[in-house]
C-alpha atoms as a PDB file:
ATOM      1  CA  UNK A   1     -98.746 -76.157   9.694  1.00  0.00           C
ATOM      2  CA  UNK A   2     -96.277 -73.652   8.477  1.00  0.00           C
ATOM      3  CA  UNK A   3     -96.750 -71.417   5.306  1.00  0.00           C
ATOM      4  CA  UNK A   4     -94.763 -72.871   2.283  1.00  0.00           C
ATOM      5  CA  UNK A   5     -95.399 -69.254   0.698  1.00  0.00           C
ATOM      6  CA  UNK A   6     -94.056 -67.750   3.408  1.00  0.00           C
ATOM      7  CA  UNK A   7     -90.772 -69.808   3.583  1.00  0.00           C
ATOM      8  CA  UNK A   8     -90.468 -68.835   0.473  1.00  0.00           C
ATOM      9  CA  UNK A   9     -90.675 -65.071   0.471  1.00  0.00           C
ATOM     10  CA  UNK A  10     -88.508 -65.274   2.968  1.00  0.00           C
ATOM     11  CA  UNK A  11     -85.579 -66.947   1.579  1.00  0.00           C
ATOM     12  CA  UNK A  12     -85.933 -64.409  -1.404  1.00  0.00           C
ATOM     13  CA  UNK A  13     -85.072 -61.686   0.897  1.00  0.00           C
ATOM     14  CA  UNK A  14     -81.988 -63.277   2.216  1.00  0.00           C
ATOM     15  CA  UNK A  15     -81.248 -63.765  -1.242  1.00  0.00           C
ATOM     16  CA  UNK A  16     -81.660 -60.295  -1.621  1.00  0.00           C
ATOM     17  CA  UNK A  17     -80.223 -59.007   0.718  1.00  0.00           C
ATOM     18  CA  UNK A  18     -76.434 -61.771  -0.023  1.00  0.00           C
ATOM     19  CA  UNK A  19     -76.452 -60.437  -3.393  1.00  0.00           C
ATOM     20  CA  UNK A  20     -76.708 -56.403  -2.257  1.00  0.00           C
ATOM     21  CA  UNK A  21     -74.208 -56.919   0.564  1.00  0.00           C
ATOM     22  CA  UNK A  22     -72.194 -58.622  -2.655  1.00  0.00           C
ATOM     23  CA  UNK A  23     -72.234 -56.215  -4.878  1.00  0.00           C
ATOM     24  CA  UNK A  24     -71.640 -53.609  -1.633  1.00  0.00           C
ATOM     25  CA  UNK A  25     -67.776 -55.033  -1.120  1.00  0.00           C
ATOM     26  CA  UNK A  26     -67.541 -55.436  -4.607  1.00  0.00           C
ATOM     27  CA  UNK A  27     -67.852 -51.544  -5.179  1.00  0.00           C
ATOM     28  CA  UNK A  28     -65.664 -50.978  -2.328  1.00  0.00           C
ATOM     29  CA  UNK A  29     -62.918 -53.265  -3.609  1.00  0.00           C
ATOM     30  CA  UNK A  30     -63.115 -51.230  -7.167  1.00  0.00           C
ATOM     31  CA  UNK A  31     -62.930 -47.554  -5.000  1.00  0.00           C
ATOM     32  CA  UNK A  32     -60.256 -48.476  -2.862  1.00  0.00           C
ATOM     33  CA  UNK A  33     -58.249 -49.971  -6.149  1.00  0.00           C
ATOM     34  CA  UNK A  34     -58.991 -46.507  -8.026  1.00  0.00           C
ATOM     35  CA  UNK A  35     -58.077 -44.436  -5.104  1.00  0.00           C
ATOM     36  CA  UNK A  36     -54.678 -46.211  -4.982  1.00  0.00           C
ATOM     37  CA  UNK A  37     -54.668 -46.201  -8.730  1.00  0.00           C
ATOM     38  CA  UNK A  38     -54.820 -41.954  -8.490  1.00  0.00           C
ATOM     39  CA  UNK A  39     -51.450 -40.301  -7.599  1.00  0.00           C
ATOM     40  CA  UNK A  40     -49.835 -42.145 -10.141  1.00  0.00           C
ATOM     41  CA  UNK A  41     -52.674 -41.010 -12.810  1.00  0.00           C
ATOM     42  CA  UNK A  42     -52.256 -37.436 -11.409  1.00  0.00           C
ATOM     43  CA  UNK A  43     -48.649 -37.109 -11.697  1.00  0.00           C
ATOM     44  CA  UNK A  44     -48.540 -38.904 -15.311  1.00  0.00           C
ATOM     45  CA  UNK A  45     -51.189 -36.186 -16.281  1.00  0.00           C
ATOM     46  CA  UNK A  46     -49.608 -33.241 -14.566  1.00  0.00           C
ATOM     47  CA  UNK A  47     -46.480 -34.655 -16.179  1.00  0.00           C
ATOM     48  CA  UNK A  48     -47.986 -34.807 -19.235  1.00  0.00           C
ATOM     49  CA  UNK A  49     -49.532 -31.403 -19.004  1.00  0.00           C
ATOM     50  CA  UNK A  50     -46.316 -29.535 -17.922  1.00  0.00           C
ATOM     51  CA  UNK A  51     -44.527 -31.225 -21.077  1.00  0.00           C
ATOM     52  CA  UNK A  52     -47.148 -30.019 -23.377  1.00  0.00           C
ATOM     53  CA  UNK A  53     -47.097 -26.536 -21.538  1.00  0.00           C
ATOM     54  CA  UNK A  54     -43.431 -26.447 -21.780  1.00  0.00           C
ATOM     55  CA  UNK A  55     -42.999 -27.012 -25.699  1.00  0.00           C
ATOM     56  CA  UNK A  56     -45.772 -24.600 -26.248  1.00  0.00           C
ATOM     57  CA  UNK A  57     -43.814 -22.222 -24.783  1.00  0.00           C
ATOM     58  CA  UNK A  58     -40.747 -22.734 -26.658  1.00  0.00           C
ATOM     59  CA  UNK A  59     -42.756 -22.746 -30.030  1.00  0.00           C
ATOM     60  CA  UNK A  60     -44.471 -19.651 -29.028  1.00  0.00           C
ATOM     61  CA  UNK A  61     -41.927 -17.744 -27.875  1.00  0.00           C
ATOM     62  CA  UNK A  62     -40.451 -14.821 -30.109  1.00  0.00           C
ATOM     63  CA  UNK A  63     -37.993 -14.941 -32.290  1.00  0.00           C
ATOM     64  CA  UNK A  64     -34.962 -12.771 -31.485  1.00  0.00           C
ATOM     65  CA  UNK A  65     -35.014  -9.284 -33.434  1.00  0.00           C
ATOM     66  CA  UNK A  66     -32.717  -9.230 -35.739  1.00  0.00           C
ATOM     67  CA  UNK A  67     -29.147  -7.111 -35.860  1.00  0.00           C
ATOM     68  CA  UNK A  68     -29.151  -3.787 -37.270  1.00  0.00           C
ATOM     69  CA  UNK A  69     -25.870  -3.429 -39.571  1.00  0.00           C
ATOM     70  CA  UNK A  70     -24.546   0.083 -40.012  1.00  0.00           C
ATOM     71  CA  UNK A  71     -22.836   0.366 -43.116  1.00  0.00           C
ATOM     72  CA  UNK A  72     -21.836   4.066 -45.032  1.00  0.00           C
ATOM     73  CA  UNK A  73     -22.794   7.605 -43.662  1.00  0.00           C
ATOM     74  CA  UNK A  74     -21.540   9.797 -46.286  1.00  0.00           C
ATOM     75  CA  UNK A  75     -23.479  13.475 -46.357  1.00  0.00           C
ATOM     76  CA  UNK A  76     -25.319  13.962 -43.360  1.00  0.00           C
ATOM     77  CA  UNK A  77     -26.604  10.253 -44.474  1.00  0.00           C
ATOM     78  CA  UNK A  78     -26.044   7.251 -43.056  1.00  0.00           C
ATOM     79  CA  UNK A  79     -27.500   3.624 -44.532  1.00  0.00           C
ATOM     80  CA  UNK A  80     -28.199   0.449 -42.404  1.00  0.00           C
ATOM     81  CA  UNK A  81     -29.649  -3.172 -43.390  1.00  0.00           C
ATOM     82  CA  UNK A  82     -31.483  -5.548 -41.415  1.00  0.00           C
ATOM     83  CA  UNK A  83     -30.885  -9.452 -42.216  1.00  0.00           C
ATOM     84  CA  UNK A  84     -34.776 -11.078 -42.425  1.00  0.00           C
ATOM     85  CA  UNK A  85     -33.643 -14.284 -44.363  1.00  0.00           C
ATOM     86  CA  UNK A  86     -30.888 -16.361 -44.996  1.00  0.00           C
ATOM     87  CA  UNK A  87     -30.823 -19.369 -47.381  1.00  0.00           C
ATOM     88  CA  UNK A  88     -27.813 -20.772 -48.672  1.00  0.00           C
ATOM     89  CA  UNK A  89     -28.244 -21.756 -52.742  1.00  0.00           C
ATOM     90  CA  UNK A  90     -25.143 -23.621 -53.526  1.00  0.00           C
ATOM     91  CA  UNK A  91     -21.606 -24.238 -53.120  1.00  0.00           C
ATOM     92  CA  UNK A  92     -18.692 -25.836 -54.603  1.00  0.00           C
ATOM     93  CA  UNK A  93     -14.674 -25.482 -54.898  1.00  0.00           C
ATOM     94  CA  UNK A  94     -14.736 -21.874 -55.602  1.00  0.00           C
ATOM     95  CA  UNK A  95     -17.251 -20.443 -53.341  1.00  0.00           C
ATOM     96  CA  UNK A  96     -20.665 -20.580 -51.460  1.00  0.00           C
ATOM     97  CA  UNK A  97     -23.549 -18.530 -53.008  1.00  0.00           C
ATOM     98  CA  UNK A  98     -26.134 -17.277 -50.462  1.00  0.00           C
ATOM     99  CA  UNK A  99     -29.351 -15.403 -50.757  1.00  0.00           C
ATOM    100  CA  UNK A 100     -30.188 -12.722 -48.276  1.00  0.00           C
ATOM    101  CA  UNK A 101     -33.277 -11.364 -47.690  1.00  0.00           C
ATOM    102  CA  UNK A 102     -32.864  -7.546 -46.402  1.00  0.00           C
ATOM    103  CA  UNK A 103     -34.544  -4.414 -45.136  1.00  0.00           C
ATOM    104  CA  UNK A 104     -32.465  -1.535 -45.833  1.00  0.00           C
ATOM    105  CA  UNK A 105     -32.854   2.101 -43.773  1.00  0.00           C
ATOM    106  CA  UNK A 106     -31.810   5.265 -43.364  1.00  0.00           C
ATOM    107  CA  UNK A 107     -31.028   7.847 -40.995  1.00  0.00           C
ATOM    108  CA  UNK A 108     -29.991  11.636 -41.104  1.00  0.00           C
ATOM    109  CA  UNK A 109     -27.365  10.965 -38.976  1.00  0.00           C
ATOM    110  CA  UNK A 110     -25.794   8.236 -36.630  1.00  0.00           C
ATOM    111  CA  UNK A 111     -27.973   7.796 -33.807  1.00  0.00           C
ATOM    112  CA  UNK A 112     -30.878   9.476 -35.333  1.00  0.00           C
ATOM    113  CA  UNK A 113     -33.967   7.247 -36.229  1.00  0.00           C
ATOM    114  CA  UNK A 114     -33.570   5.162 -38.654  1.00  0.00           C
ATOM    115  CA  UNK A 115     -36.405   5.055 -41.503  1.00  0.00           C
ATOM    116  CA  UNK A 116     -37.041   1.437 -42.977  1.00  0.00           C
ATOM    117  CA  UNK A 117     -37.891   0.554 -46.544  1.00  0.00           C
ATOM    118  CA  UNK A 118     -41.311  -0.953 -46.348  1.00  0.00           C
ATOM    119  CA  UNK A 119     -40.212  -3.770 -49.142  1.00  0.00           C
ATOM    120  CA  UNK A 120     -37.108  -6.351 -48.385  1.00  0.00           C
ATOM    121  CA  UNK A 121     -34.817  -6.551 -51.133  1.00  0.00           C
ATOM    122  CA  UNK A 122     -32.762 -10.075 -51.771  1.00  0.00           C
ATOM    123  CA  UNK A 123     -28.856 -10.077 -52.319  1.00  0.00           C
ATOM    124  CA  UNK A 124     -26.773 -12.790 -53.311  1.00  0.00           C
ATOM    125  CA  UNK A 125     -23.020 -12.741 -51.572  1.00  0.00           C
ATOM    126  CA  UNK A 126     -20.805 -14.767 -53.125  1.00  0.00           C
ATOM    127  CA  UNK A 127     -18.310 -16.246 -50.654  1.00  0.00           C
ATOM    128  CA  UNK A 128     -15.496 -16.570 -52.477  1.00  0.00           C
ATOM    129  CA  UNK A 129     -11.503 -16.330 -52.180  1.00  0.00           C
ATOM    130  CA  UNK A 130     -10.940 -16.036 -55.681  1.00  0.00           C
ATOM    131  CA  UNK A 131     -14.340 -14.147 -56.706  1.00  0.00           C
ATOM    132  CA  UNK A 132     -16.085 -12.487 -53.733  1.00  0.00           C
ATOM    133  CA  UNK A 133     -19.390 -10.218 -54.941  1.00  0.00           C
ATOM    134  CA  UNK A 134     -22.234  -9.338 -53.809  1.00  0.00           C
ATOM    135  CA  UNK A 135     -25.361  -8.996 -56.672  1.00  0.00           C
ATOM    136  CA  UNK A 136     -28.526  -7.678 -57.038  1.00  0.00           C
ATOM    137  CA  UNK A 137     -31.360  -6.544 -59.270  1.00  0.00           C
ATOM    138  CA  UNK A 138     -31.004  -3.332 -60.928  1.00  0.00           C
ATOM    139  CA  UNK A 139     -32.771  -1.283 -63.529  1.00  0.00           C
ATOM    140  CA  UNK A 140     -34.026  -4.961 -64.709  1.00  0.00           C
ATOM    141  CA  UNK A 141     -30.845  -6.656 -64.799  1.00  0.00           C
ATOM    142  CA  UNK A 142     -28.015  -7.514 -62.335  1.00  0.00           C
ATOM    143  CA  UNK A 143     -25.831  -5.426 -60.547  1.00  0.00           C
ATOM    144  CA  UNK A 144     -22.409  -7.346 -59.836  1.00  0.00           C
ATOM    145  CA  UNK A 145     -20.376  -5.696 -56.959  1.00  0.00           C
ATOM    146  CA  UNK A 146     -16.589  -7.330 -57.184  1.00  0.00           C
ATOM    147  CA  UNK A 147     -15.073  -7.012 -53.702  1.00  0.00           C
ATOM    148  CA  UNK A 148     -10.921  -6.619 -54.329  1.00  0.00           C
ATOM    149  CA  UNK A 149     -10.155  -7.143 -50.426  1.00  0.00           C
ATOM    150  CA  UNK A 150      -5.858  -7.433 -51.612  1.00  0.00           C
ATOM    151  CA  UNK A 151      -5.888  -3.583 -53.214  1.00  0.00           C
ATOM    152  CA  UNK A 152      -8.923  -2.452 -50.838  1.00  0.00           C
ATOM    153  CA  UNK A 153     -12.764  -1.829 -51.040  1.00  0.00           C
ATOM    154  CA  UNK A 154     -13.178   2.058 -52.541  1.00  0.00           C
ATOM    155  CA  UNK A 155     -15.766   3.900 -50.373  1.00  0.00           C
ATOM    156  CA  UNK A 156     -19.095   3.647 -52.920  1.00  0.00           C
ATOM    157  CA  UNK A 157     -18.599  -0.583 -52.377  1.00  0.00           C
ATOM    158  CA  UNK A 158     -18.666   0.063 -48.479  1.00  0.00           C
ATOM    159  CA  UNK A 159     -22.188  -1.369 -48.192  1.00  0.00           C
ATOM    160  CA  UNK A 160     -21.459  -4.438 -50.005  1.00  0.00           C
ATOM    161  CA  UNK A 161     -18.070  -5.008 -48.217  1.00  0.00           C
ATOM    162  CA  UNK A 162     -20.498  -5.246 -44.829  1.00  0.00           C
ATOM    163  CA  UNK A 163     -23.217  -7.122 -45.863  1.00  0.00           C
ATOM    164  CA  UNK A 164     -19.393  -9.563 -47.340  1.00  0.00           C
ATOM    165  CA  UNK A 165     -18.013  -9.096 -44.019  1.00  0.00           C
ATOM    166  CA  UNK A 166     -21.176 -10.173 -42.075  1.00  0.00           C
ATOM    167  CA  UNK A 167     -22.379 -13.090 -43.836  1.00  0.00           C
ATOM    168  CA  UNK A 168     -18.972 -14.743 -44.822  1.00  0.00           C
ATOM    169  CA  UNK A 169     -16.953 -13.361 -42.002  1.00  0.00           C
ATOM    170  CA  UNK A 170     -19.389 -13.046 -39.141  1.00  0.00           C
ATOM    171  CA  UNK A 171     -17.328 -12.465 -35.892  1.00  0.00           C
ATOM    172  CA  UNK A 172     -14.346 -11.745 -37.255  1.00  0.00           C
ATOM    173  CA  UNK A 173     -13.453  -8.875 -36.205  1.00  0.00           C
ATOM    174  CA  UNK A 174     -10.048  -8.080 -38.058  1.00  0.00           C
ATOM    175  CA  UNK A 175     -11.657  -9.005 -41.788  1.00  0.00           C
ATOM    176  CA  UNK A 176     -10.701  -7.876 -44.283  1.00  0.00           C
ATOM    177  CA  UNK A 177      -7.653  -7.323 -42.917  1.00  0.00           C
ATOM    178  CA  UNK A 178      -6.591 -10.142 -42.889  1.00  0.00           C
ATOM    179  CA  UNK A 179      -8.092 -11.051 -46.066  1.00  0.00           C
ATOM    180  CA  UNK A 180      -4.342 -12.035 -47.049  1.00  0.00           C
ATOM    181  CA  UNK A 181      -3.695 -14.770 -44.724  1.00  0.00           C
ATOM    182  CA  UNK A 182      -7.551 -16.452 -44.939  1.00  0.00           C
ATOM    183  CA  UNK A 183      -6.366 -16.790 -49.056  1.00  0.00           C
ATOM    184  CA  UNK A 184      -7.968 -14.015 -50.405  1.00  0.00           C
ATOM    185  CA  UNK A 185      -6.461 -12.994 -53.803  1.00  0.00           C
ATOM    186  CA  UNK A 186      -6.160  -9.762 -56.132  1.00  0.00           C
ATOM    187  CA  UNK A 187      -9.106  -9.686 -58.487  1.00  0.00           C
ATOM    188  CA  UNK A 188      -7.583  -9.367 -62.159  1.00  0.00           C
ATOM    189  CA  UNK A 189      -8.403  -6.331 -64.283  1.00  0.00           C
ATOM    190  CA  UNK A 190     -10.659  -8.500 -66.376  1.00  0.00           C
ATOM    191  CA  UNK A 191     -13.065  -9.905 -63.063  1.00  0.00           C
ATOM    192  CA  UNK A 192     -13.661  -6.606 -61.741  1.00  0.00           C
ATOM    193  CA  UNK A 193     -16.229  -5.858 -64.076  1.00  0.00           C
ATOM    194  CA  UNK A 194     -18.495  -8.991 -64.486  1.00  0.00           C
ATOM    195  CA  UNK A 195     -22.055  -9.401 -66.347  1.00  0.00           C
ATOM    196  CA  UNK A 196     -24.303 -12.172 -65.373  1.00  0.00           C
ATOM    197  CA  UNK A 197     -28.134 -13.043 -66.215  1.00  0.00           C
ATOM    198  CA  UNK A 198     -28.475 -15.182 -62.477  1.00  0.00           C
ATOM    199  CA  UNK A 199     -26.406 -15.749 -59.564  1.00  0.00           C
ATOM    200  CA  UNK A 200     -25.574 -18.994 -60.316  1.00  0.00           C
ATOM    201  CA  UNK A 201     -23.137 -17.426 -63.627  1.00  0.00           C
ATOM    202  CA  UNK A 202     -20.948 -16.708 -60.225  1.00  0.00           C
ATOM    203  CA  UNK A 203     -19.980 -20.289 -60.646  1.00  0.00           C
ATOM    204  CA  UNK A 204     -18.710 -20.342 -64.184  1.00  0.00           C
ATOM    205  CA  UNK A 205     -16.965 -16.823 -64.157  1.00  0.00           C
ATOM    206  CA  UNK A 206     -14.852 -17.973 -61.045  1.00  0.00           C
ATOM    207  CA  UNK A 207     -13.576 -21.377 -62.510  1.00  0.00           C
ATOM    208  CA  UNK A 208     -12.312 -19.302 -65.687  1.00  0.00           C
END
């Protein structure tokens, strides 16, 4: 008479051993389908990664030096500025106002090293046809620099004529003389000397 426990058992392990040899495929199926699923993840990520690496590079890379102007030797001396900042305040039919932040130096001679003022100093250019200036603080108030490009710049403006001529006239090299033909005008006897408590009074004095 045959065991009934013993059928049993045995049709537990073939059970078993269905369900392993199930599950076997079944993990082979989900390799196989990740394996294939790889080159494409790879290059997405190395994609990824070389996009990330390339705009990191951009952002960290350093920002240009900027220009050294030369502007007056006079005395064995000679005076340069350094443009840190540029920010444009306001315009309108008259003119454009802009607000420089510079380093000024120094040298004993040209070619010699040049020694830098530790502080940056702001000046205000006024970009202007009718009015062109430069201003800027002075023995607490301002210090208005009229630029008459028609009847010429004397030497002790020289500074302020290149710090004009480089922020209104960048690239041009024949400015200012051909101040004439871009519209410049004379500056009347009564605009050469102008007071002002801000920049901004630019504005007004010009329209008048």
């Amino acid at each position: 008479m045959r065991n009934k426990s013993s059928g049993k058992g045995v049709s537990m392990m073939r059970c078993a051993c269905i369900i392993f040899v199930a599950l076997l495929m079944g993990c082979s199926r989900i390799a196989a389908g990740n394996s294939e699923d790889t080159p494409d993840m790879q290059s997405a990520s190395q994609s990824s990664g070389s996009t990330v690496a390339k705009r990191a590079h951009e952002t960290d890379a350093p920002t240009p030096p900027a220009e050294v102007q030369e502007g007056r030797c006079y005395m064995d001396e000679c005076s340069y500025t350094q443009e840190l900042r540029r920010e444009v305040i306001g315009g309108g039919l008259n003119g454009k106002l802009i607000k420089l932040t510079l380093r000024g130096g120094t040298s004993a001679s040209t070619g010699s090293a040049i020694q830098w003022e530790k502080t940056p100093h702001d000046v205000y250019v006024f970009c202007s046809t009718i009015l062109p200036a430069t201003m800027l603080k002075a023995d607490g108030g301002w210090q208005v620099d009229v630029l008459d490009f028609i009847n010429g710049v004397p030497g002790i403006l020289e500074n302020s004529q290149s710090i004009y001529a480089e922020t209104c006239h960048k690239g041009d090299g024949h400015f200012p003389n051909d101040a004439k033909s871009l519209g410049y005008q004379e500056i009347p006897q009564d605009k050469q000397d102008v007071s002002i408590s801000s920049p901004e009074d630019i504005f007004a004095l010009s329209a008048k």
